[in-house]
Protein backbone atom coordinates (compact mmCIF):
# COMPACT_ATOMS: atom_id res chain seq x y z
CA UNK A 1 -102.12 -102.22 201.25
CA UNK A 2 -104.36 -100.89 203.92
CA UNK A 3 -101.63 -101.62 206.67
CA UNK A 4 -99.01 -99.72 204.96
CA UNK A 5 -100.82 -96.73 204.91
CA UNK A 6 -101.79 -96.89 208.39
CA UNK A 7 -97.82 -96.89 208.97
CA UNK A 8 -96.86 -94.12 206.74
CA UNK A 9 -99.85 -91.73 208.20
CA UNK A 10 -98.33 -92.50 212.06
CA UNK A 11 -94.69 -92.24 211.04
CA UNK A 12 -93.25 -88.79 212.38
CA UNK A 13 -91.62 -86.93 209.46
CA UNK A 14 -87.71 -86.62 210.76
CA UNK A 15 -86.52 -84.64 208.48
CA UNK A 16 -88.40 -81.38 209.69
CA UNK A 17 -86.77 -81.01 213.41
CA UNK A 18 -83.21 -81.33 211.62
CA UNK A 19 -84.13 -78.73 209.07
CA UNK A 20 -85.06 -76.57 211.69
CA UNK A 21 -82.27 -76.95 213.62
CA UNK A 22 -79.98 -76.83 210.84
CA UNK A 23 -81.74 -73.51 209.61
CA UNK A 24 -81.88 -71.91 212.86
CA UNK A 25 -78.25 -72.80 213.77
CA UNK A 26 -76.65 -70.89 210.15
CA UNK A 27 -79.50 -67.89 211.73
CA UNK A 28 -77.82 -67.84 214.72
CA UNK A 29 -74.25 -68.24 213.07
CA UNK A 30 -74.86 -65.33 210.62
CA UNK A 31 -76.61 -63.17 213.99
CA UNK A 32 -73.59 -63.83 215.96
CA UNK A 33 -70.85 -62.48 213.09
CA UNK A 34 -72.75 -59.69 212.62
CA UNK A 35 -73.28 -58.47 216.28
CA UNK A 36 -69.95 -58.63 216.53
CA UNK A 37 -68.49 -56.88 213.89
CA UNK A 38 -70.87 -54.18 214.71
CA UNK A 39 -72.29 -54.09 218.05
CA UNK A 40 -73.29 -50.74 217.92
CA UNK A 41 -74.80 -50.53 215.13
CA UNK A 42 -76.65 -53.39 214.94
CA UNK A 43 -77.65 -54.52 218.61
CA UNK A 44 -80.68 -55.95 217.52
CA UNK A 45 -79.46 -59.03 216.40
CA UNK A 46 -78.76 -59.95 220.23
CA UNK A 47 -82.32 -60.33 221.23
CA UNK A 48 -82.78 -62.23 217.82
CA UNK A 49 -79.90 -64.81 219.04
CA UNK A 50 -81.26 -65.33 222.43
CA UNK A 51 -84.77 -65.78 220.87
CA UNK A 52 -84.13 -68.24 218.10
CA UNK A 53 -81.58 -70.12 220.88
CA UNK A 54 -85.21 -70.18 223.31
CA UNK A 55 -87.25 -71.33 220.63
CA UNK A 56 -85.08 -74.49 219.71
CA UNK A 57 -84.73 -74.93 222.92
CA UNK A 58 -88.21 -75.04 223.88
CA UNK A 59 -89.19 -76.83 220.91
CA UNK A 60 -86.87 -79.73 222.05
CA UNK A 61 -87.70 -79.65 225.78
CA UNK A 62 -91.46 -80.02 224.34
CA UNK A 63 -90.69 -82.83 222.44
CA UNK A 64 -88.56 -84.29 224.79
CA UNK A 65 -91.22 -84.18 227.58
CA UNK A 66 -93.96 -85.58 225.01
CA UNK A 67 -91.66 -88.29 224.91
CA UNK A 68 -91.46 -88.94 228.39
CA UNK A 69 -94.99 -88.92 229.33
CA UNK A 70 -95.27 -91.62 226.48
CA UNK A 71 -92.65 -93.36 228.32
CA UNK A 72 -91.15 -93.82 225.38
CA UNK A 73 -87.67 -92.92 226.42
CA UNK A 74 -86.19 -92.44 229.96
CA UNK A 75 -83.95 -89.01 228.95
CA UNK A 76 -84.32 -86.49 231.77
CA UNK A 77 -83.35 -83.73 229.33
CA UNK A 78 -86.42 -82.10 229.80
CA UNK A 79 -85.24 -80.64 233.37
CA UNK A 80 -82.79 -78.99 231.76
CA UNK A 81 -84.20 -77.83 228.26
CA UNK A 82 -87.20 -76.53 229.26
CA UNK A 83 -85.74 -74.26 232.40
CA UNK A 84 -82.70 -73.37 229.78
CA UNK A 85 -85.66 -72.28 227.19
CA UNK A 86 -87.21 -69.67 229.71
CA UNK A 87 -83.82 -68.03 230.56
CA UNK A 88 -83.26 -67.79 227.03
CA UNK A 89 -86.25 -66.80 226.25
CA UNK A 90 -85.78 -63.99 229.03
CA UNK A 91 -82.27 -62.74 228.02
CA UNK A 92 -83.98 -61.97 224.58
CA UNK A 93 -86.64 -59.61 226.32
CA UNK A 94 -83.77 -58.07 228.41
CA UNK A 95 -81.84 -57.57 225.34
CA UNK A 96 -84.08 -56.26 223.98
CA UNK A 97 -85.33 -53.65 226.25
CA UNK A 98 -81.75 -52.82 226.66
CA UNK A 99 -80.84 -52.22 222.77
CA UNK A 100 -83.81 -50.09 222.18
């Protein structure tokens, strides 16, 4: 009995990554029909793309990297998530300085 909760308290809870992708993906979908039916109008939801694209993919270069150090996996996509996550995260703050 005491072993099995040792086991469930160090399991990582999958679920919550794929949620977040899932619900940050439909975001992005719904952001991307709407800028461009209206780009004029509503120019705002370009810097909202960028910056929910950054965050996911920071959040995986992050975990990725955790990973790594564990040497748990031997995935390089950390070089590329993590430099892809500050360009992102830097076309949102041009975007948005732009649409204001």
């Amino acid at each position: 009995m005491k072993n099995s909760r040792k086991i469930k308290a160090g399991k990582r809870n999958l679920m919550t990554p794929l949620l977040f992708h899932t619900a940050a993906g439909l975001v992005i979908s719904v952001l991307s029909v709407l800028a461009f039916l209206e780009p004029v109008r509503l120019a705002l939801c370009f810097p909202g793309i960028f910056l929910l694209s950054a965050i996911v993919c920071l959040a995986d270069g992050l975990e990725n990297l955790r990973e790594w150090r564990a040497k748990r996996t031997e995935s390089r996509a950390v070089l590329f998530l993590l430099p892809a996550g500050a360009f992102l995260l830097g076309m949102a703050v041009l975007a948005a300085v732009t649409a204001l």
